[in-house]
Protein backbone atom coordinates (compact mmCIF):
# COMPACT_ATOMS: atom_id res chain seq x y z
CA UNK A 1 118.43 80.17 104.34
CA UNK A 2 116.30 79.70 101.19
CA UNK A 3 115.34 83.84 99.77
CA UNK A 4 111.56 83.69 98.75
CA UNK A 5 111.76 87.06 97.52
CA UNK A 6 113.41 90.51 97.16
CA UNK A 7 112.31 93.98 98.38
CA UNK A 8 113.28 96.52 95.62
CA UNK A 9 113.36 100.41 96.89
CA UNK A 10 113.91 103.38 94.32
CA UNK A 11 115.58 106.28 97.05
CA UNK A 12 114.95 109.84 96.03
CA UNK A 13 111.73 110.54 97.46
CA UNK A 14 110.66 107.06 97.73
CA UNK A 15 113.10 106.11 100.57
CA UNK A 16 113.72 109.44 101.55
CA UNK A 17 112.79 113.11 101.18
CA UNK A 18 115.69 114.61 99.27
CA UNK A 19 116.96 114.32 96.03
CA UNK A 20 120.66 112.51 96.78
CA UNK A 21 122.10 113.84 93.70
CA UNK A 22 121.08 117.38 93.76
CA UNK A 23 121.87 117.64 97.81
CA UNK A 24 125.52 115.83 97.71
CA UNK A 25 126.49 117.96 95.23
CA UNK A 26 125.36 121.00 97.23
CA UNK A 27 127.56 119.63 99.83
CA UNK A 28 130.65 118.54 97.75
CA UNK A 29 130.99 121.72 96.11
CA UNK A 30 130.42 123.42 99.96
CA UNK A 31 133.76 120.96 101.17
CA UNK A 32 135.67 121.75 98.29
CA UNK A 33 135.16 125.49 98.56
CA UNK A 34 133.86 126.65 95.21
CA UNK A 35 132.79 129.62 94.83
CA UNK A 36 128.89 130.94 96.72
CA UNK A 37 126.40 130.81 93.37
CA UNK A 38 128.33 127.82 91.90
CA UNK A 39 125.87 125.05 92.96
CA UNK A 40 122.88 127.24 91.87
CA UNK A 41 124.95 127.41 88.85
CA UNK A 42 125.29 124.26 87.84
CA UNK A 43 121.93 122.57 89.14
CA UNK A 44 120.13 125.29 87.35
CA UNK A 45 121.38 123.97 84.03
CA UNK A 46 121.01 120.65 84.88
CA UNK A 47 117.18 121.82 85.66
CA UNK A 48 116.90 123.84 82.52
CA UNK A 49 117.83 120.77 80.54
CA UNK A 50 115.50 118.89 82.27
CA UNK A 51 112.78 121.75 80.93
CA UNK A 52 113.61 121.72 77.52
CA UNK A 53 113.07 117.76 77.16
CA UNK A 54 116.83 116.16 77.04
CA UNK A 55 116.40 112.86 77.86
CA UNK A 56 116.85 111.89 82.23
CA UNK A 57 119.60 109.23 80.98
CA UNK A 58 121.38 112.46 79.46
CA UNK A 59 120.85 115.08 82.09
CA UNK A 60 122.63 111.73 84.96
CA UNK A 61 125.38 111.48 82.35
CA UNK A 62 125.77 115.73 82.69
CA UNK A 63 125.42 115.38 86.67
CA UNK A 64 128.58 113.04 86.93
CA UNK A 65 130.91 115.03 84.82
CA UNK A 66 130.91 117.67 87.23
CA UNK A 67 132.61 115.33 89.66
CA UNK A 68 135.28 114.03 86.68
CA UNK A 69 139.03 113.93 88.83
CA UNK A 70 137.62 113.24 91.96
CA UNK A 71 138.82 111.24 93.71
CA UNK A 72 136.32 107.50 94.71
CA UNK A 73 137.59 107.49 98.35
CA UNK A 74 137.16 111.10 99.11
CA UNK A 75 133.85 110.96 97.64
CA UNK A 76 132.88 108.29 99.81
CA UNK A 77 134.09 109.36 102.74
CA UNK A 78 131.86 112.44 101.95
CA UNK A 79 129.14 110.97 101.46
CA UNK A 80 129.07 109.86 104.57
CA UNK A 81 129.47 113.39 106.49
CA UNK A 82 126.31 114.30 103.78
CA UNK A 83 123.97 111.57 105.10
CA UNK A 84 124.67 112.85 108.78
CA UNK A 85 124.68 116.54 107.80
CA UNK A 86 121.24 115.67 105.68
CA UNK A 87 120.18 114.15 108.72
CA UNK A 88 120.87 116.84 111.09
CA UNK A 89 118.87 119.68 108.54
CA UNK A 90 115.73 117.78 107.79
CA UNK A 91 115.52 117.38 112.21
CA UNK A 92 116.72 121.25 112.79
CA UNK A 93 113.12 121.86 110.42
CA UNK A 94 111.00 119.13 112.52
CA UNK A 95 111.24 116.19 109.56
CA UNK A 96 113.06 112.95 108.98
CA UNK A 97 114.87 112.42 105.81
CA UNK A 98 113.99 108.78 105.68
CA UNK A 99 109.98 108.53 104.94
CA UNK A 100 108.60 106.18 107.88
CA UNK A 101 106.06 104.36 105.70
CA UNK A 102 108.68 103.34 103.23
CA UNK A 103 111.44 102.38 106.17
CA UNK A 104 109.33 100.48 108.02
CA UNK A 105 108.13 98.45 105.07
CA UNK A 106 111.36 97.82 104.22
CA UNK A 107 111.97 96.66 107.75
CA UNK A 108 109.35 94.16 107.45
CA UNK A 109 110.72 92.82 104.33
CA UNK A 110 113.89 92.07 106.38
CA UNK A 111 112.26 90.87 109.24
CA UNK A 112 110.57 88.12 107.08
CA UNK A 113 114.34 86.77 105.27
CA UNK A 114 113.41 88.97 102.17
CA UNK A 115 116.58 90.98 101.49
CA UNK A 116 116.44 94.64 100.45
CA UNK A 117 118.06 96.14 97.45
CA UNK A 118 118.09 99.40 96.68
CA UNK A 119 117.69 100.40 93.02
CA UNK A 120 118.82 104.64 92.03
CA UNK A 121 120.44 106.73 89.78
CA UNK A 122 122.87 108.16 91.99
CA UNK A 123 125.62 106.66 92.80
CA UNK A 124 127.59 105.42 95.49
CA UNK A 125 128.51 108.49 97.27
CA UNK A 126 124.88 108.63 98.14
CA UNK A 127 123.70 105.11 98.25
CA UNK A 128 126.02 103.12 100.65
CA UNK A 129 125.47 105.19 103.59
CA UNK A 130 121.57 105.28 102.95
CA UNK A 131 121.67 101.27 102.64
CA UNK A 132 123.70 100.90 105.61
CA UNK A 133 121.34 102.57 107.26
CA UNK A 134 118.13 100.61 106.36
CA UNK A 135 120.29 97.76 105.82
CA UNK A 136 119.65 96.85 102.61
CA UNK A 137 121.81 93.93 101.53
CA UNK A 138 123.24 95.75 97.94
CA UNK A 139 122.76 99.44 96.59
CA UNK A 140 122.76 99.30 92.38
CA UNK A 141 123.00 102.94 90.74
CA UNK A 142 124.46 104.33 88.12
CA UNK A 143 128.16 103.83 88.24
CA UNK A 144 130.52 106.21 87.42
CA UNK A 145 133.79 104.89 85.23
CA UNK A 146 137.24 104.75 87.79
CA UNK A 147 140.69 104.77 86.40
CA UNK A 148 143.19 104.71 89.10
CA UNK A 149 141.04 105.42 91.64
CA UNK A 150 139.76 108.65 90.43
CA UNK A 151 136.28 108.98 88.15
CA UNK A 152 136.80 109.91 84.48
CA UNK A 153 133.39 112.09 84.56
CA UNK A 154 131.79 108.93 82.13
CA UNK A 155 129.91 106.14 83.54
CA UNK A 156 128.80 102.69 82.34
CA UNK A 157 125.22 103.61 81.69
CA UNK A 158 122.83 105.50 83.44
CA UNK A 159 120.61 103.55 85.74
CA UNK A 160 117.52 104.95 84.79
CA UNK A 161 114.04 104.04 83.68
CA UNK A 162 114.07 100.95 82.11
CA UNK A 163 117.21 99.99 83.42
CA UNK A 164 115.95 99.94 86.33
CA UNK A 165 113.11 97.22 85.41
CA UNK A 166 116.67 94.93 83.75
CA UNK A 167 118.40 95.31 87.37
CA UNK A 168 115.70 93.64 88.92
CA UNK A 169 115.29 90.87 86.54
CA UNK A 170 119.09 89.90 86.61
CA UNK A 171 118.53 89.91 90.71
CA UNK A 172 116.09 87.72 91.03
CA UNK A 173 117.72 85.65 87.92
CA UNK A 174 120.82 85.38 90.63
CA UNK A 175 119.01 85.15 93.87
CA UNK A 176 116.86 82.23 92.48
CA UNK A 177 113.85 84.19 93.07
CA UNK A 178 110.55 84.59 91.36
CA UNK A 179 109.28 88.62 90.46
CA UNK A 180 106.03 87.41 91.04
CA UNK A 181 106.97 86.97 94.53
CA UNK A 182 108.66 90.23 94.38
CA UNK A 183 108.02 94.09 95.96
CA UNK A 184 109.29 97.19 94.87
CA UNK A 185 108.71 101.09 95.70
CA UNK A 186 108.84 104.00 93.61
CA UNK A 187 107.43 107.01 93.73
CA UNK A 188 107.67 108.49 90.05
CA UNK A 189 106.53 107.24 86.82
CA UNK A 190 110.45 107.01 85.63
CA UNK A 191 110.12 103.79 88.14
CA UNK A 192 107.46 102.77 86.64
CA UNK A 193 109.54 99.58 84.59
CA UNK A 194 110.74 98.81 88.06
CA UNK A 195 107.28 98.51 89.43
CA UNK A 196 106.16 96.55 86.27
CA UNK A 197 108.55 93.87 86.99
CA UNK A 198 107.46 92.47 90.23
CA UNK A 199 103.83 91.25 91.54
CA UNK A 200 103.96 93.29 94.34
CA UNK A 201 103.88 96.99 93.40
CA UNK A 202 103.90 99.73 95.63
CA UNK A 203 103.53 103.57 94.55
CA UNK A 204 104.90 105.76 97.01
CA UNK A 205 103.46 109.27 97.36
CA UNK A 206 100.95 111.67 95.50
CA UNK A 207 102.68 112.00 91.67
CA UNK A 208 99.63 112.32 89.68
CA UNK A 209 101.08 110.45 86.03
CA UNK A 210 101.98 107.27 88.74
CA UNK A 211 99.47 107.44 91.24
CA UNK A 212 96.47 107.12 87.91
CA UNK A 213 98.37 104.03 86.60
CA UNK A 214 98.65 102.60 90.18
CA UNK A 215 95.22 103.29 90.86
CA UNK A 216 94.00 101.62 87.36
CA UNK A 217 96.09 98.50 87.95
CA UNK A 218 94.93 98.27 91.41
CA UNK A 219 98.52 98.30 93.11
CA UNK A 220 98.89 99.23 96.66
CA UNK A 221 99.50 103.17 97.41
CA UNK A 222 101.94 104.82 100.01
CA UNK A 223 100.37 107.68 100.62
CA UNK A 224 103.38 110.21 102.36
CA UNK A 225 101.69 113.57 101.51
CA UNK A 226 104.88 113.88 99.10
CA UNK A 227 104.92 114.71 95.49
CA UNK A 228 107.42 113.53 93.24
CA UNK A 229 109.89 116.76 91.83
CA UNK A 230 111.43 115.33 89.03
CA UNK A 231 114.94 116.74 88.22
């Protein structure tokens, strides 16, 4: 079958209502049994550097050296029992961790032949279980250097800002499809190069910097009552 186009999807609080990186990392350090206050610990500095202006691409290349001599299988496997617990919390308070809006337009895009791919800056840990789920056809985040199966803390390059807008221009340069022809979803203006690349631009959610370019460009809003955190 002949793909007309591609659905893009940013995940953190586009796709759903968490922030992957922060909440698998709560949950790692929980199965590995570090010490109560270590989490709080180490995403406060990650926060703090986020305050004091480093640079996002920095502060992703900080997050995955906390995970440097883990093992990639054991990290996957985990991040499958995270999606479920994830799951289980957000309906124990009432909520869903996947946003409707953004699921079931994603749903439509796969009901009309247009393959999903989901573009993040976490990593697989996070991602493949979240695709499987909405069954997007490929998850593309940031990806973590693996020597001998284990991750060396370094990674190829941080999948952030505008490499976000490149990944979608060398997937529709392999799918054979035209951007113009193209969605995407984000709902911060660090996806804004992502948006930018497609004709069919979607702003998810209330983040003021995003939702004023969105509404001067004329794109089409996803309102979800959510506003975008950040770090």
């Amino acid at each position: 079958m002949t793909i007309e186009a591609v659905a893009f999807s940013d995940v953190d609080e586009t796709l759903i209502n968490a922030k992957s990186m922060f909440r698998f990392l709560e949950f790692r350090l929980r199965e590995r049994g570090e010490p109560e206050g270590t989490y709080e610990r180490l995403a406060g500095e990650l926060r703090e550097a986020a305050r004091t202006g480093v640079p996002r691409a920095d502060i992703n290349r900080r997050y995955y050296r906390l995970f440097k001599g883990e093992e990639a299988a054991a990290l996957a496997a985990s991040g499958r029992r995270w999606l479920i617990h994830e799951q289980e919390q957000h309906e124990l308070r009432g909520s869903s961790l996947f946003l409707p809006q953004v699921e079931q337009a994603l749903a439509g895009h796969r009901a009309a032949g247009e393959p999903v791919v989901l573009v993040s800056g976490s990593f697989f840990a996070c991602l493949d279980p979240v695709a499987e789920r909405v069954g997007a056809q490929r998850a593309i985040g940031t990806r973590p250097l693996i020597r001998q199966g284990r991750l060396t803390g370094e990674v190829l390059f941080p999948l952030i800002g505008p490499a976000k807008g490149r990944i979608a221009h060398v997937t529709a340069a392999l799918l054979g499809v035209d951007l113009a022809d193209c969605t995407a979803y984000g709902d911060h203006i660090s996806d804004l190069d992502l948006l930018e690349a497609v004709g069919r631009p979607v702003a998810v959610g209330e983040d003021a910097e995003l939702g004023a370019h969105a509404e001067a460009a004329h794109w089409t809003r996803l309102r979800t009552g959510l506003v975008a955190a950040g770090i």
